[in-house]
PDB file of N, CA and C in Angstrom:
ATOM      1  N   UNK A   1      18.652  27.952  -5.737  1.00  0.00           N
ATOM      2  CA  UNK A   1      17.611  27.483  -6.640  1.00  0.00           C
ATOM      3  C   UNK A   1      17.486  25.966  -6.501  1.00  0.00           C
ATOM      4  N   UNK A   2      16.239  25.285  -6.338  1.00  0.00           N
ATOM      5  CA  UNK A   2      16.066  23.973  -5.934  1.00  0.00           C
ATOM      6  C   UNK A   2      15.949  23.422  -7.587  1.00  0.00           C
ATOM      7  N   UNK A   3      16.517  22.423  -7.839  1.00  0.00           N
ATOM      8  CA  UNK A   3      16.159  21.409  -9.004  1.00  0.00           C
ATOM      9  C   UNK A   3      14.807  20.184  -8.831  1.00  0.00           C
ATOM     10  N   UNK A   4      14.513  20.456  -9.771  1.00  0.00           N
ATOM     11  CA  UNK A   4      13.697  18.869  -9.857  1.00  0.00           C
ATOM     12  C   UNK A   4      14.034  18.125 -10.775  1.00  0.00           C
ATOM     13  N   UNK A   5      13.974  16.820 -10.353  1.00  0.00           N
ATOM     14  CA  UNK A   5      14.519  15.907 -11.223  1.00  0.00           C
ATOM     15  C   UNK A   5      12.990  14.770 -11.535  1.00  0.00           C
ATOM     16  N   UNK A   6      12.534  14.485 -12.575  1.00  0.00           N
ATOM     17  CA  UNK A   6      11.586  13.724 -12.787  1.00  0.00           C
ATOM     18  C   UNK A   6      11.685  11.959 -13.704  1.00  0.00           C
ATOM     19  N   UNK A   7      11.418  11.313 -12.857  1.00  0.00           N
ATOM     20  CA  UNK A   7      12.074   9.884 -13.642  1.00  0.00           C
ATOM     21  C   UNK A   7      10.578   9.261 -14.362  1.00  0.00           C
ATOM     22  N   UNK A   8      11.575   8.362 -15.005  1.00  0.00           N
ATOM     23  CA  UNK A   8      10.391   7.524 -15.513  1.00  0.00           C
ATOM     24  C   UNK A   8       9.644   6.893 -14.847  1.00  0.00           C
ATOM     25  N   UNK A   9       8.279   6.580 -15.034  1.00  0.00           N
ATOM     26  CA  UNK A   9       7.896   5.806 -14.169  1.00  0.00           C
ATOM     27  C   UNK A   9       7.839   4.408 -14.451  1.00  0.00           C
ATOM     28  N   UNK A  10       8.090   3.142 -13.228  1.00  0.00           N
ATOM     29  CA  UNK A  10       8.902   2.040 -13.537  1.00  0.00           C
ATOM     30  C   UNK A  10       8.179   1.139 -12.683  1.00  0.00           C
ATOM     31  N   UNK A  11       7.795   0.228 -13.023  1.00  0.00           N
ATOM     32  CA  UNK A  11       7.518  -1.349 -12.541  1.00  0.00           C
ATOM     33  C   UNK A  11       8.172  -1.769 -11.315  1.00  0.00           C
ATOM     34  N   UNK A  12       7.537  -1.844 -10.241  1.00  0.00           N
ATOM     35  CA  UNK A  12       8.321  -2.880  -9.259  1.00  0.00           C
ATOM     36  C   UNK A  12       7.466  -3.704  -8.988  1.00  0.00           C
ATOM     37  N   UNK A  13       8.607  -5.231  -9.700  1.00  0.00           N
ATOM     38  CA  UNK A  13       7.922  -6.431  -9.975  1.00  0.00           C
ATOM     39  C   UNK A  13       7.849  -6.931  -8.749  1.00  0.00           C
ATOM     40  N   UNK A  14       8.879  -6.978  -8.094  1.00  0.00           N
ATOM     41  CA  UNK A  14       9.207  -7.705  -7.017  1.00  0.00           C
ATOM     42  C   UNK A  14       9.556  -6.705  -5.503  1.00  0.00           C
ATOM     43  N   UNK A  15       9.454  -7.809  -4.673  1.00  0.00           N
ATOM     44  CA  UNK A  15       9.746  -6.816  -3.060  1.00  0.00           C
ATOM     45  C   UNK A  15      10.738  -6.433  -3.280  1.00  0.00           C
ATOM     46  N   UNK A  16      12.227  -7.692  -3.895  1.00  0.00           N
ATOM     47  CA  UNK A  16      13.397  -6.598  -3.962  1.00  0.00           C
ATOM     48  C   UNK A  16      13.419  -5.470  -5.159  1.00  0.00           C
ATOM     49  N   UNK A  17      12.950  -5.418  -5.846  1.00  0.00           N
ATOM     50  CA  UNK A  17      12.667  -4.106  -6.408  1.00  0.00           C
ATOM     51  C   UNK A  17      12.131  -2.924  -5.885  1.00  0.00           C
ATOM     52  N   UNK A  18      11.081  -3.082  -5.092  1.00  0.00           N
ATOM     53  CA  UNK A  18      10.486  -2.172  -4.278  1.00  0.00           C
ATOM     54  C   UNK A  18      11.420  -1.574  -3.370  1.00  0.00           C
ATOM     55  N   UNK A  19      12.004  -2.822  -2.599  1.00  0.00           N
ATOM     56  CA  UNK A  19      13.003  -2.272  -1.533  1.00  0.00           C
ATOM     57  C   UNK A  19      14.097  -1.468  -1.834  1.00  0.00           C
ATOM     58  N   UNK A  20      14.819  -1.696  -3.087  1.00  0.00           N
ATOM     59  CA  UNK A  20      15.913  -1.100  -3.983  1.00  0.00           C
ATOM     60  C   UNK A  20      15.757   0.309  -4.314  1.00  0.00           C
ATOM     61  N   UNK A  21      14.260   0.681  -4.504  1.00  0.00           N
ATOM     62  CA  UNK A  21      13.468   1.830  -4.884  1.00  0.00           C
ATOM     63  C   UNK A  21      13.651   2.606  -3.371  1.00  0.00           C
ATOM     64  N   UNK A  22      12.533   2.263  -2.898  1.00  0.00           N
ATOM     65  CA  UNK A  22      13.200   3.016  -1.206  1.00  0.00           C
ATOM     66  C   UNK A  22      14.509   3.316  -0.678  1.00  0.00           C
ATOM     67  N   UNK A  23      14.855   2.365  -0.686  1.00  0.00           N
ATOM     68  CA  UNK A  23      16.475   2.604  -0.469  1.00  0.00           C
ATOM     69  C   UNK A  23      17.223   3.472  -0.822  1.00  0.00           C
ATOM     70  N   UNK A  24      17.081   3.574  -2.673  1.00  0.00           N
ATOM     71  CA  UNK A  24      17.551   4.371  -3.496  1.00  0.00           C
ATOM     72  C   UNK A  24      16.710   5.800  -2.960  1.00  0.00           C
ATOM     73  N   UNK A  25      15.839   6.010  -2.706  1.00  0.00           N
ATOM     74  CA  UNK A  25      15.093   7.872  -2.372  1.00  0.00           C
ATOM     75  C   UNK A  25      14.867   7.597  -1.002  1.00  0.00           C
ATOM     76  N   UNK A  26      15.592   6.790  -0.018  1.00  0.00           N
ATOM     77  CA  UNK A  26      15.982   7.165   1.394  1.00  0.00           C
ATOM     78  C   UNK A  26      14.110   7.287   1.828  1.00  0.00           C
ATOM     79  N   UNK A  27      12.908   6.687   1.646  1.00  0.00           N
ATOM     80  CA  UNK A  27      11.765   6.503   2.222  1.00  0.00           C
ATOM     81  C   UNK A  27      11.770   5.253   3.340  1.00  0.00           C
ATOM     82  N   UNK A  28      11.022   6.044   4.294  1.00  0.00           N
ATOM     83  CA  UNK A  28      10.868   5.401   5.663  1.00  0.00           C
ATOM     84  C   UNK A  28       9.291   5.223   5.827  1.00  0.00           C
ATOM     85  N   UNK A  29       9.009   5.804   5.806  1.00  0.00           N
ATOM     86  CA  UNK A  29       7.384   5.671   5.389  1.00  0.00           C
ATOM     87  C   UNK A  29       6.729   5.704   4.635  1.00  0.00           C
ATOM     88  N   UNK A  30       5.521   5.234   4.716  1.00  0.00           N
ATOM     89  CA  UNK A  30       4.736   5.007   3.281  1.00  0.00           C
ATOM     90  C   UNK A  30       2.865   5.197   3.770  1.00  0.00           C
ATOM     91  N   UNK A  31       2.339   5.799   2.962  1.00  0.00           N
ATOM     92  CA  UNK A  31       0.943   6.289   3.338  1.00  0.00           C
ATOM     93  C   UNK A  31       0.315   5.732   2.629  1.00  0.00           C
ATOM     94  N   UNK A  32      -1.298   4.708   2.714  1.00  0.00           N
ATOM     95  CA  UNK A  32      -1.689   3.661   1.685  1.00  0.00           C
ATOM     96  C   UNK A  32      -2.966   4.086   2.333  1.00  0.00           C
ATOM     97  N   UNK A  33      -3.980   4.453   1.195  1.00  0.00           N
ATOM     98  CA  UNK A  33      -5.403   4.641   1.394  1.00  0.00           C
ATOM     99  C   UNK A  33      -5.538   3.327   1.280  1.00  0.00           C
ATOM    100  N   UNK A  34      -7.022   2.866   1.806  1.00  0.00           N
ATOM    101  CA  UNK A  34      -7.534   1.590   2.270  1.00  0.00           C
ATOM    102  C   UNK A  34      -8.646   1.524   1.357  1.00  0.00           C
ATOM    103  N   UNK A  35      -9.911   1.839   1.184  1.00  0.00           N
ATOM    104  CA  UNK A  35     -10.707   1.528   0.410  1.00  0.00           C
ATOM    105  C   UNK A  35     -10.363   1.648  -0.769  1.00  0.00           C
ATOM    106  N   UNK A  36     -10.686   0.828  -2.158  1.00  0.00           N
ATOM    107  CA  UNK A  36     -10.430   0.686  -2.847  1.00  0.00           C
ATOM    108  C   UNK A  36      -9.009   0.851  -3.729  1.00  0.00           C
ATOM    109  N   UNK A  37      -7.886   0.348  -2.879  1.00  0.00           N
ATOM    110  CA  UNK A  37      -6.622   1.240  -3.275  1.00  0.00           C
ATOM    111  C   UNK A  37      -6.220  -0.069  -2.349  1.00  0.00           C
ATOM    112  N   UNK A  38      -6.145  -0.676  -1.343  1.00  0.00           N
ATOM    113  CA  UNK A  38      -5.608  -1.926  -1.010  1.00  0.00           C
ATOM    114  C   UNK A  38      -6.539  -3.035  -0.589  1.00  0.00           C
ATOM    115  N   UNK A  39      -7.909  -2.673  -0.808  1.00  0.00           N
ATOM    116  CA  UNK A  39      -8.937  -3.919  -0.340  1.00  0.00           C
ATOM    117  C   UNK A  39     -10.220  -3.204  -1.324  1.00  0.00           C
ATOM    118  N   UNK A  40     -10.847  -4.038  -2.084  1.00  0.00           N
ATOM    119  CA  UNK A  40     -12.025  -3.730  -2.864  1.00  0.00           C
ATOM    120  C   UNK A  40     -13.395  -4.577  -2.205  1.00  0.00           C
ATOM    121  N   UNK A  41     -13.653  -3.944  -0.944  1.00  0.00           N
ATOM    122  CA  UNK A  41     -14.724  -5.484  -0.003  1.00  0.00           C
ATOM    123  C   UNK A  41     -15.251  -6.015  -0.853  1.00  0.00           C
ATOM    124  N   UNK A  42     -15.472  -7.422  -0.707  1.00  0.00           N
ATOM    125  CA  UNK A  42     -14.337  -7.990   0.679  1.00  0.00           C
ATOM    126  C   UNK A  42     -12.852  -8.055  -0.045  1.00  0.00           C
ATOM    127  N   UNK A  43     -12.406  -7.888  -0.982  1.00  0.00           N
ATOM    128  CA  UNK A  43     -11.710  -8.698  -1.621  1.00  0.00           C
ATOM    129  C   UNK A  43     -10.196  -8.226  -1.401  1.00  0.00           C
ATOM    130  N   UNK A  44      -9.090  -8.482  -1.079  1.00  0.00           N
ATOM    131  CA  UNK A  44      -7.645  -7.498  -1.240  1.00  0.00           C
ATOM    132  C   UNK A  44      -7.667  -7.094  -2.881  1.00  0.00           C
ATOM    133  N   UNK A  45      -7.097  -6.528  -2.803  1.00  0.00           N
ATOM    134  CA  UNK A  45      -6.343  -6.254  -3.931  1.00  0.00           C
ATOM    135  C   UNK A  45      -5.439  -6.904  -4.694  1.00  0.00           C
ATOM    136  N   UNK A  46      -4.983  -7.242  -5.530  1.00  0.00           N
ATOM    137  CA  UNK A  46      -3.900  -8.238  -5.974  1.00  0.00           C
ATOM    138  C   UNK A  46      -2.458  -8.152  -5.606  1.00  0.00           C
ATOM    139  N   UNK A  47      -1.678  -8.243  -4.991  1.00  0.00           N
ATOM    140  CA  UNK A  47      -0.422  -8.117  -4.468  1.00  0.00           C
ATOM    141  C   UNK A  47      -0.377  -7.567  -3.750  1.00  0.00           C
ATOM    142  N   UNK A  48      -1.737  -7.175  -2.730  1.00  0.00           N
ATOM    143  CA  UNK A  48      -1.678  -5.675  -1.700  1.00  0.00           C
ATOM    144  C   UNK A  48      -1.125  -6.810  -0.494  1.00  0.00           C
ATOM    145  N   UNK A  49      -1.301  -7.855   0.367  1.00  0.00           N
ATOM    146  CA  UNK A  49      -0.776  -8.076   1.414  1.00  0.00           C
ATOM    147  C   UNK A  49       0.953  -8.583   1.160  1.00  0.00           C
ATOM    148  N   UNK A  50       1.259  -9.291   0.088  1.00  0.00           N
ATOM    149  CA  UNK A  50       2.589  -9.380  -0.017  1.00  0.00           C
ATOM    150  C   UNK A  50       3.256  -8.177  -0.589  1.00  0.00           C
ATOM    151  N   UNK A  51       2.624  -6.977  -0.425  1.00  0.00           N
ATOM    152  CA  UNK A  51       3.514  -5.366  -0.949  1.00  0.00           C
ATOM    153  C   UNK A  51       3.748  -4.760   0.452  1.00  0.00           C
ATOM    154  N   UNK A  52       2.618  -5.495   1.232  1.00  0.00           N
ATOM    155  CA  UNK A  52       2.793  -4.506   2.791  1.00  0.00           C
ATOM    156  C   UNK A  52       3.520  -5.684   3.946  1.00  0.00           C
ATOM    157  N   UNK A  53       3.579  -7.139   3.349  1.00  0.00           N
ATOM    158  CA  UNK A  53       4.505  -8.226   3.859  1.00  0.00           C
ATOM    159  C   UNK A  53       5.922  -7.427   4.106  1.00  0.00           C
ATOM    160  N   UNK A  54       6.217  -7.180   2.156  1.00  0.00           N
ATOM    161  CA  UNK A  54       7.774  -7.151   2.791  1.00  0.00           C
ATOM    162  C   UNK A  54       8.172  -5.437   3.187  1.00  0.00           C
ATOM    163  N   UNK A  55       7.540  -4.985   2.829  1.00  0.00           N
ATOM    164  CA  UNK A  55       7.781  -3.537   3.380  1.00  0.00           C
ATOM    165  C   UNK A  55       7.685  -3.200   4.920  1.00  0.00           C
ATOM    166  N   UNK A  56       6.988  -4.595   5.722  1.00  0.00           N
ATOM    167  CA  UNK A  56       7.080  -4.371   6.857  1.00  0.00           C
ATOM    168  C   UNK A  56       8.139  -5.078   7.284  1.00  0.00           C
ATOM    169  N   UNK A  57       8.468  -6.039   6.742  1.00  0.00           N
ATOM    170  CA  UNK A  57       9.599  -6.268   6.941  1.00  0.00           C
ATOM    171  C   UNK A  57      11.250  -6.099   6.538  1.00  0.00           C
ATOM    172  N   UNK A  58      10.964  -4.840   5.872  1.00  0.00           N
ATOM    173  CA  UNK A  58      12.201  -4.090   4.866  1.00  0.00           C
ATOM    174  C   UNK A  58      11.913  -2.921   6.409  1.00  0.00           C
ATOM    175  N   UNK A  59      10.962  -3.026   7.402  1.00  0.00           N
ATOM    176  CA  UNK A  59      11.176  -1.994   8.317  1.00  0.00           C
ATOM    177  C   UNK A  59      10.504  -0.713   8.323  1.00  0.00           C
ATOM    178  N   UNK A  60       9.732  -0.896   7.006  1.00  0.00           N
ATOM    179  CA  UNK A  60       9.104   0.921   6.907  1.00  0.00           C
ATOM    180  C   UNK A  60       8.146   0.815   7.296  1.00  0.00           C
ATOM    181  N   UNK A  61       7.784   2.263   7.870  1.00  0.00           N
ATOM    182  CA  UNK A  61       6.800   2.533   8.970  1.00  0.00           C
ATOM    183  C   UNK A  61       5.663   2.794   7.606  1.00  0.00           C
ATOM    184  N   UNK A  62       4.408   1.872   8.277  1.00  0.00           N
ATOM    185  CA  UNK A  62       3.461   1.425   7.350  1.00  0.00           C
ATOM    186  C   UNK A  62       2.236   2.838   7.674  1.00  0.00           C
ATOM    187  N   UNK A  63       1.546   3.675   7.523  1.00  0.00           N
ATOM    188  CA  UNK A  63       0.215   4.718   7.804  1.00  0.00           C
ATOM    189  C   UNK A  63      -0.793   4.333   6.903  1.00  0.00           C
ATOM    190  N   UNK A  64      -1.897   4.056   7.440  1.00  0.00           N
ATOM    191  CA  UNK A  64      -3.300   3.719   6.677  1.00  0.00           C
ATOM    192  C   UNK A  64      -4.535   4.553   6.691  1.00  0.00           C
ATOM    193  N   UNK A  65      -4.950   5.223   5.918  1.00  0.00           N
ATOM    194  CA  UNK A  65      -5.981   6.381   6.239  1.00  0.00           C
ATOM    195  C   UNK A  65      -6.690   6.071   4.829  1.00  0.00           C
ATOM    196  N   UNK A  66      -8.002   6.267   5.585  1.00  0.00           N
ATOM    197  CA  UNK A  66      -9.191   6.103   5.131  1.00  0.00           C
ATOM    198  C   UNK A  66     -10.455   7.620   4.738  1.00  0.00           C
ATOM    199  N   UNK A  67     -11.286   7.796   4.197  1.00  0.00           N
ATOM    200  CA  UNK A  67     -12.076   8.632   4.728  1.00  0.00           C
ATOM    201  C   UNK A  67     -13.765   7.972   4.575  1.00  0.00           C
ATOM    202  N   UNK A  68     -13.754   6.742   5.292  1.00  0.00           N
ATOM    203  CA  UNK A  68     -15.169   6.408   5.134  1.00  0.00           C
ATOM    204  C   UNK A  68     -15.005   6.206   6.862  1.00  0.00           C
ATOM    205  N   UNK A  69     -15.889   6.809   7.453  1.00  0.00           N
ATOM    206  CA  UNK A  69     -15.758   7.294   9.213  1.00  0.00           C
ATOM    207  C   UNK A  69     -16.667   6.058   9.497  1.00  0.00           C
ATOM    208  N   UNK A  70     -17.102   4.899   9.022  1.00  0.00           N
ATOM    209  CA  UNK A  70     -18.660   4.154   9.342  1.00  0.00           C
ATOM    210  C   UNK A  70     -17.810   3.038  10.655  1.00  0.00           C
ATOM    211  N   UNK A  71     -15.984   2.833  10.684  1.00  0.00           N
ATOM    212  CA  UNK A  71     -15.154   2.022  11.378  1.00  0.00           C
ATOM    213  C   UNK A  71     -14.436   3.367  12.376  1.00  0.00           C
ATOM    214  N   UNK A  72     -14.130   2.540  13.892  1.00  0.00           N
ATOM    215  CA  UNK A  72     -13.234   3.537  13.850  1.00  0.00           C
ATOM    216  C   UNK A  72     -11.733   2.749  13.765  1.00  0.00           C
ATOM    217  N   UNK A  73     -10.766   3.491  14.073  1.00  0.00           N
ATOM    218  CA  UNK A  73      -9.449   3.162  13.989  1.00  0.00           C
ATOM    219  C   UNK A  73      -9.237   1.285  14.223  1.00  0.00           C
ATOM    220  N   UNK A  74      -9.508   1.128  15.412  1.00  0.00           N
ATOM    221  CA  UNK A  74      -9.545  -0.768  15.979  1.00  0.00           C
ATOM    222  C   UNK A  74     -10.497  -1.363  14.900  1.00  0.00           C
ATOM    223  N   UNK A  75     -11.076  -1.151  14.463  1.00  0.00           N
ATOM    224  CA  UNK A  75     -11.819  -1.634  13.861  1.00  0.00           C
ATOM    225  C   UNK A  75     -11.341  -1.764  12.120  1.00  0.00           C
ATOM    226  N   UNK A  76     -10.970  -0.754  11.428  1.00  0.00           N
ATOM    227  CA  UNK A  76     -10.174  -0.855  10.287  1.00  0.00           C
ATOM    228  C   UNK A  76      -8.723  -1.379  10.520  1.00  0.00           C
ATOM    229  N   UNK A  77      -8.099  -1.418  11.501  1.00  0.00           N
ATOM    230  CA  UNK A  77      -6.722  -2.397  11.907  1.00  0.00           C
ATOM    231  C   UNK A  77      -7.019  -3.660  11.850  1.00  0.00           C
ATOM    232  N   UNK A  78      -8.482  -4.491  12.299  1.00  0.00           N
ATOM    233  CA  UNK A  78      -8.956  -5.551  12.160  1.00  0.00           C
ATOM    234  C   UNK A  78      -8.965  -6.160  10.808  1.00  0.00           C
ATOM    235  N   UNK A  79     -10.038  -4.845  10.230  1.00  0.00           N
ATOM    236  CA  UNK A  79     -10.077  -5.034   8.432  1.00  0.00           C
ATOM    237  C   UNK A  79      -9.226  -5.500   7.816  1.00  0.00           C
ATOM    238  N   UNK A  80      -8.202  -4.725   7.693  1.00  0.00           N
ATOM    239  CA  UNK A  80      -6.992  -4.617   7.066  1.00  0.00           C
ATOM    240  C   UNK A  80      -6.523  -6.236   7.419  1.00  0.00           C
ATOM    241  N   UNK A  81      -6.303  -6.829   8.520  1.00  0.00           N
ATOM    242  CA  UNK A  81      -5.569  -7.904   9.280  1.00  0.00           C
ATOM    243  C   UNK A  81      -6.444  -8.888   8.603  1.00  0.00           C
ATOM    244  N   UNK A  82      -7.892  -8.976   8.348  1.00  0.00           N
ATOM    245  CA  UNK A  82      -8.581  -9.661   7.733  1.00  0.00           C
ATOM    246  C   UNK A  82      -8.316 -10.288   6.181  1.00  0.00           C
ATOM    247  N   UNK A  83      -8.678  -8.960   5.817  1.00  0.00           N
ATOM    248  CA  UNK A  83      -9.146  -8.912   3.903  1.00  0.00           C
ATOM    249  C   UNK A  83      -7.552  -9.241   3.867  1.00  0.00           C
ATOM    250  N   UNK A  84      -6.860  -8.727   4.293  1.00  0.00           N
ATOM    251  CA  UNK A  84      -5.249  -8.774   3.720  1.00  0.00           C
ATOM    252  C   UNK A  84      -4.449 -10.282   3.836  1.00  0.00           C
ATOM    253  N   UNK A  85      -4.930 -10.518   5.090  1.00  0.00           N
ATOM    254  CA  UNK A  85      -4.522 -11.781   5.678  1.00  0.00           C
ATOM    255  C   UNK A  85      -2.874 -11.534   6.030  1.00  0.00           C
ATOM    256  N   UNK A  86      -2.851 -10.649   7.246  1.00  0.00           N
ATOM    257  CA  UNK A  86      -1.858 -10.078   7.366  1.00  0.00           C
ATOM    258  C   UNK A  86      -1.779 -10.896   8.705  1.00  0.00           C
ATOM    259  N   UNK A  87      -0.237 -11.184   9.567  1.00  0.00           N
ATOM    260  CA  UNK A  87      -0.239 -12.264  10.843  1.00  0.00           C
ATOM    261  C   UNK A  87       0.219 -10.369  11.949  1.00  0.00           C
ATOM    262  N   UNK A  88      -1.476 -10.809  12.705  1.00  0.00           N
ATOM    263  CA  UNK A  88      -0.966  -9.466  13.468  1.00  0.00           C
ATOM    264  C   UNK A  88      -0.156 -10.046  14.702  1.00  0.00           C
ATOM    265  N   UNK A  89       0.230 -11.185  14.871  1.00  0.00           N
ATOM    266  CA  UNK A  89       1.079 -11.740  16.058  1.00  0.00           C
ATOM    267  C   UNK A  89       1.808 -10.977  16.395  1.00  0.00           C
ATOM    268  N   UNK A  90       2.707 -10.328  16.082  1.00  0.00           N
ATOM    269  CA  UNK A  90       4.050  -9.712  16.216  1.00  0.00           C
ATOM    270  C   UNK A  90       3.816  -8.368  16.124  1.00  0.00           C
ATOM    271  N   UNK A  91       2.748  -7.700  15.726  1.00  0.00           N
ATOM    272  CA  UNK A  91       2.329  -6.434  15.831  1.00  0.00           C
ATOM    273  C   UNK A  91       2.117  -5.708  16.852  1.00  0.00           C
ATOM    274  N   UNK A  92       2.619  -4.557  16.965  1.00  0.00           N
ATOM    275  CA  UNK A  92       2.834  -3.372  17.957  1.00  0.00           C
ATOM    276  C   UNK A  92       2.157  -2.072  17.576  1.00  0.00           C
ATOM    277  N   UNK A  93       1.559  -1.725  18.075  1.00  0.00           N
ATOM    278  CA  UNK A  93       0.687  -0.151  17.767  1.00  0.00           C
ATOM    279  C   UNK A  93       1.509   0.542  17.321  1.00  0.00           C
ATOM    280  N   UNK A  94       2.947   0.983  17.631  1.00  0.00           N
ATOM    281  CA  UNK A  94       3.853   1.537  17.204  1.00  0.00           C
ATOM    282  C   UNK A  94       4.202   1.365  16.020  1.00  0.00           C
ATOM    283  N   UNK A  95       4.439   0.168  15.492  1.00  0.00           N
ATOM    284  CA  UNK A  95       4.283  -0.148  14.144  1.00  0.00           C
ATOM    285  C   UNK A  95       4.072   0.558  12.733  1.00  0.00           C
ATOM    286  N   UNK A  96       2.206   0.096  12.849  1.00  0.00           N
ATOM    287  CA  UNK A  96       1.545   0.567  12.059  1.00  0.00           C
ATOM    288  C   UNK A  96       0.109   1.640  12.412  1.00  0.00           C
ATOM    289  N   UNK A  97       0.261   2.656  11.908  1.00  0.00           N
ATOM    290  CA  UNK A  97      -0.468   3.381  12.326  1.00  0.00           C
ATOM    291  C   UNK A  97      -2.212   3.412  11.173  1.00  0.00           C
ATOM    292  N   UNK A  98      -3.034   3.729  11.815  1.00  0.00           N
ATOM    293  CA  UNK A  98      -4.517   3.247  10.956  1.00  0.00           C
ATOM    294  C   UNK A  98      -4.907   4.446  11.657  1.00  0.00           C
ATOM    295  N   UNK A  99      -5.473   5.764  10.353  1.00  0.00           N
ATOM    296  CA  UNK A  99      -6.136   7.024  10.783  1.00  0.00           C
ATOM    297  C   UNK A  99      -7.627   6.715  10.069  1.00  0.00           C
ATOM    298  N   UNK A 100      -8.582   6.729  10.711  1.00  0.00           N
ATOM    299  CA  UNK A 100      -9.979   7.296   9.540  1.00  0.00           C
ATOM    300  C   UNK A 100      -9.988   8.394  10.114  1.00  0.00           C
ATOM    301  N   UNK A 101     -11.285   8.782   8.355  1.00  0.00           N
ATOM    302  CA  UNK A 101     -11.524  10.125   8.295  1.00  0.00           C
ATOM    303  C   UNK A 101     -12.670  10.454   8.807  1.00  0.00           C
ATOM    304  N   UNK A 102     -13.048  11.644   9.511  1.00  0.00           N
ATOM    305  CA  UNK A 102     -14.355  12.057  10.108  1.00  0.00           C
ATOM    306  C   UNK A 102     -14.915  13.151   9.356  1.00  0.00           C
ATOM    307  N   UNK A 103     -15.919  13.152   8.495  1.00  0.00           N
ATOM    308  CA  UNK A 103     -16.118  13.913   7.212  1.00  0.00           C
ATOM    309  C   UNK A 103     -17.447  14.791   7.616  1.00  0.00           C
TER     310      UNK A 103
END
């Protein structure tokens, strides 16, 4: 018989909080819709590029999916690198992965 266990739900103020959280439930990846959920065009979101700063650099494999098909994939990786003001220098396709949706 499987248990579930259900917690409160809790504030993470900070990256090391966030990271503490992962850590603690063993997450390696993380799935982040894009329109309106980490960029409101043009605008980011409020803490959306320093939430995906340190999580890329806490190492977790970042997935971005969309379902507005009008970009394709290179093109919302741009977005994102834009509105976010994210440094794609050091970025590897392997990385971070960017799916749209074809509806």
């Amino acid at each position: 018989e499987q248990q579930h266990t259900t917690e409160i739900p809790q504030l993470l103020a900070s990256p090391s909080d966030m990271t503490n959280y992962l850590d603690k439930h063993d997450i390696q990846s993380i799935l982040f819709d894009c329109d309106g959920v980490l960029y409101r065009s043009p605008d980011p979101a409020p803490g959306a590029a320093a939430c995906l700063r340190a999580l890329r650099q806490s190492g977790r494999r970042l997935f971005f999916v969309t379902n507005n098909s009008a970009a394709n994939p290179a093109q919302l990786r741009t977005k994102l690198i834009h509105i976010l003001g994210l440094d794609d220098s050091d970025d590897d396709d392997d990385d971070d992965d960017v799916c749209g949706g074809m509806w």
